[in-house]
C-alpha atoms as a PDB file:
ATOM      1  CA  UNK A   1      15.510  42.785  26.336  1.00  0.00           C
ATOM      2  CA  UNK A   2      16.210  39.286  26.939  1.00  0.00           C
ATOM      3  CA  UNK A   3      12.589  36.858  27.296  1.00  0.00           C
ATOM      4  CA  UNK A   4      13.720  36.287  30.857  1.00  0.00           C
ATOM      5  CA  UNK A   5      13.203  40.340  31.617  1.00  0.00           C
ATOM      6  CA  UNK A   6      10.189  40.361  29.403  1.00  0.00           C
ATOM      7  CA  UNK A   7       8.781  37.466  30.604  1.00  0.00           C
ATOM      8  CA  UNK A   8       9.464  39.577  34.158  1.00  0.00           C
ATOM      9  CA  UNK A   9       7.944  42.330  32.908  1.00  0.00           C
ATOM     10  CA  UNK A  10       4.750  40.842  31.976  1.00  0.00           C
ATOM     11  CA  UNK A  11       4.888  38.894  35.253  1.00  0.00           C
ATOM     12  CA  UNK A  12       4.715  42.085  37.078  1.00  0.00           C
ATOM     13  CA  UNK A  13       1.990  43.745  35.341  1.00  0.00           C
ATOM     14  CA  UNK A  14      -0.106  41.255  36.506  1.00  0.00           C
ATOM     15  CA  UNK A  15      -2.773  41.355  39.154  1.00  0.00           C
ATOM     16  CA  UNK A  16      -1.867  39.407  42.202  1.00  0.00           C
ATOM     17  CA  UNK A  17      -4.590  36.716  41.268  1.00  0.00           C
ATOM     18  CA  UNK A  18      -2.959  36.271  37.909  1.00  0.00           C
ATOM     19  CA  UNK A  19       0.772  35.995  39.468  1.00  0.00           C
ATOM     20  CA  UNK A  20      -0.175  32.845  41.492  1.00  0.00           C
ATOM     21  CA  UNK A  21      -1.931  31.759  38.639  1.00  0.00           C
ATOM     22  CA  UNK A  22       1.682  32.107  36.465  1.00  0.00           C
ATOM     23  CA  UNK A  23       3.551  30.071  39.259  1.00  0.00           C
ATOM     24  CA  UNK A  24       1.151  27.314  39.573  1.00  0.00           C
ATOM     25  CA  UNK A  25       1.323  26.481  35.816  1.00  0.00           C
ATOM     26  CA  UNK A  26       5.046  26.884  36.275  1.00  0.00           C
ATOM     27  CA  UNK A  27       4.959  24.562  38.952  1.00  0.00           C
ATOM     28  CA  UNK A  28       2.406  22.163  36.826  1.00  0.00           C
ATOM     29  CA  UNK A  29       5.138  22.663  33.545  1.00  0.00           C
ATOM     30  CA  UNK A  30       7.824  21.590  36.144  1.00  0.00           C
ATOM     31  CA  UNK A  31       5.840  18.111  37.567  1.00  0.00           C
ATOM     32  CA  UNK A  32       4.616  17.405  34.128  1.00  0.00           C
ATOM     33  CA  UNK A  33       8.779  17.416  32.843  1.00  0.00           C
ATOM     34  CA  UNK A  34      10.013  15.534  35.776  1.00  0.00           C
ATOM     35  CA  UNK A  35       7.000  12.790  35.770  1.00  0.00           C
ATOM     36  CA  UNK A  36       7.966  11.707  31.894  1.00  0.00           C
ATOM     37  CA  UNK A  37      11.175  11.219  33.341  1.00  0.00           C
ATOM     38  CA  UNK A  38      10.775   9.110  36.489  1.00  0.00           C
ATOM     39  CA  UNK A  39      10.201   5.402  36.543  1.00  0.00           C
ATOM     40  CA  UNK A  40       6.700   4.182  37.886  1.00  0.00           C
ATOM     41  CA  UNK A  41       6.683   3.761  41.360  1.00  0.00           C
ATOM     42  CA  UNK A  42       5.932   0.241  42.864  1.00  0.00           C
ATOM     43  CA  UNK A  43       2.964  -0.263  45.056  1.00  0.00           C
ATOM     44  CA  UNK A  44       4.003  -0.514  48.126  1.00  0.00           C
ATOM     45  CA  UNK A  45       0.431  -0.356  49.257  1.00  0.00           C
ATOM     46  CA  UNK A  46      -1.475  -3.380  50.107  1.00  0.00           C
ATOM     47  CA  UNK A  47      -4.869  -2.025  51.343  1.00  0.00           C
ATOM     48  CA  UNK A  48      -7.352  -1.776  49.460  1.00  0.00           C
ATOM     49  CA  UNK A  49      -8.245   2.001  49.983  1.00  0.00           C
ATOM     50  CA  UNK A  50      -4.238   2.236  49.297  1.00  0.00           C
ATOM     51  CA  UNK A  51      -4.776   0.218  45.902  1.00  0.00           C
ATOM     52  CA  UNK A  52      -7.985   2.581  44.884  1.00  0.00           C
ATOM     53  CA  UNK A  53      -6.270   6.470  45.472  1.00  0.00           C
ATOM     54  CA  UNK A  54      -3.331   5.171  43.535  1.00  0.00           C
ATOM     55  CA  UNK A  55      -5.466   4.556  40.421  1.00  0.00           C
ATOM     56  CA  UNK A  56      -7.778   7.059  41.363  1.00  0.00           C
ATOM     57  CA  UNK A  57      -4.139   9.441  41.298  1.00  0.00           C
ATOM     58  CA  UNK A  58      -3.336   7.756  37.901  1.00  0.00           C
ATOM     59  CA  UNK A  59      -6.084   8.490  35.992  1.00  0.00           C
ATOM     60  CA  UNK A  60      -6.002  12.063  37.252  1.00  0.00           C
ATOM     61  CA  UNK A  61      -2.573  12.123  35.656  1.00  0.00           C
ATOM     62  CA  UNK A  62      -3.118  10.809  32.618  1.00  0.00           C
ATOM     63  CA  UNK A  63      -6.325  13.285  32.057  1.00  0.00           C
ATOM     64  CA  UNK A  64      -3.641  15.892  31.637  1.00  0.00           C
ATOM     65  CA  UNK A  65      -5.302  17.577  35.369  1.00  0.00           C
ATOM     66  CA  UNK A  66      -2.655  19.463  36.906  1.00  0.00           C
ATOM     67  CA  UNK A  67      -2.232  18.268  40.502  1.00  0.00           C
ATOM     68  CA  UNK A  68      -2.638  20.712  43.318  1.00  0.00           C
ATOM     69  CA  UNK A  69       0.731  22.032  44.773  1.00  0.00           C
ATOM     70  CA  UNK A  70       1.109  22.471  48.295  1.00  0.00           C
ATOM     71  CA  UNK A  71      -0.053  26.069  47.969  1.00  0.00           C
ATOM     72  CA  UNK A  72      -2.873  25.035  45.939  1.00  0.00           C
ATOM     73  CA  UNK A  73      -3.849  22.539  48.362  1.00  0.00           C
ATOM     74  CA  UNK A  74      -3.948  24.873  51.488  1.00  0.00           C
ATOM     75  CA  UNK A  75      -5.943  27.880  49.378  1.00  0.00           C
ATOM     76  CA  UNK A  76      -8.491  24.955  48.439  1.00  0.00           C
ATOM     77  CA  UNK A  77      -8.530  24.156  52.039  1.00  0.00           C
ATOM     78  CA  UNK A  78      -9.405  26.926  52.877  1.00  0.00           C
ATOM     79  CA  UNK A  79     -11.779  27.633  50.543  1.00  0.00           C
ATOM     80  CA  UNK A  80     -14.115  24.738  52.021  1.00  0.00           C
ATOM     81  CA  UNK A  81     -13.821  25.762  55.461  1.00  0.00           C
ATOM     82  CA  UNK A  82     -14.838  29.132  54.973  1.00  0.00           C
ATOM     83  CA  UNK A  83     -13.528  31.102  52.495  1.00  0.00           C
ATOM     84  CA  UNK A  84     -10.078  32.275  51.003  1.00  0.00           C
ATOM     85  CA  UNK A  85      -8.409  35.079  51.611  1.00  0.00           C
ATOM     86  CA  UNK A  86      -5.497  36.504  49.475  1.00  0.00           C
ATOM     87  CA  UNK A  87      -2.895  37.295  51.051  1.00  0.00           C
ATOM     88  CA  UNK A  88      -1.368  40.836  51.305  1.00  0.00           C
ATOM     89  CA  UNK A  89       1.896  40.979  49.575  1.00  0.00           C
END
């Protein structure tokens, strides 16, 4: 069995909970490769609010925090307005 099947397998087993819990570190894995690759972005910013979530975005980063995904961001949403809801697969 190659890892890709087993790694499949495993996936599968899972609870539905657990599944989305798999693809967000996936997703987190993928950022965190692509982000050691990319250049620093120049400020294009010149409010002061602008200036502040930057570093407020950088020091997130470099605490090794995985940054929400889309997905992520909705359930969290959500979550605050009332309570999440999986949904059925």
């Amino acid at each position: 069995m190659s890892t890709e099947q087993l790694l499949l397998e495993k996936w599968r087993s899972l609870p539905l909970d657990k599944q989305q819990e798999v693809l967000d570190f996936v997703e987190f894995l993928e950022f965190r490769q692509t982000s050691t690759t990319r250049q620093p972005v120049e400020s294009t910013s010149k409010s002061k609010l602008g200036e502040h979530l930057r570093k407020i975005r950088e020091e997130i980063i470099a605490s090794g925090t995985p940054m929400l995904n889309w997905s992520g961001i909705e359930r969290e949403k959500a979550e605050r307005r009332g309570g999440y809801q999986q949904e059925a697969e």
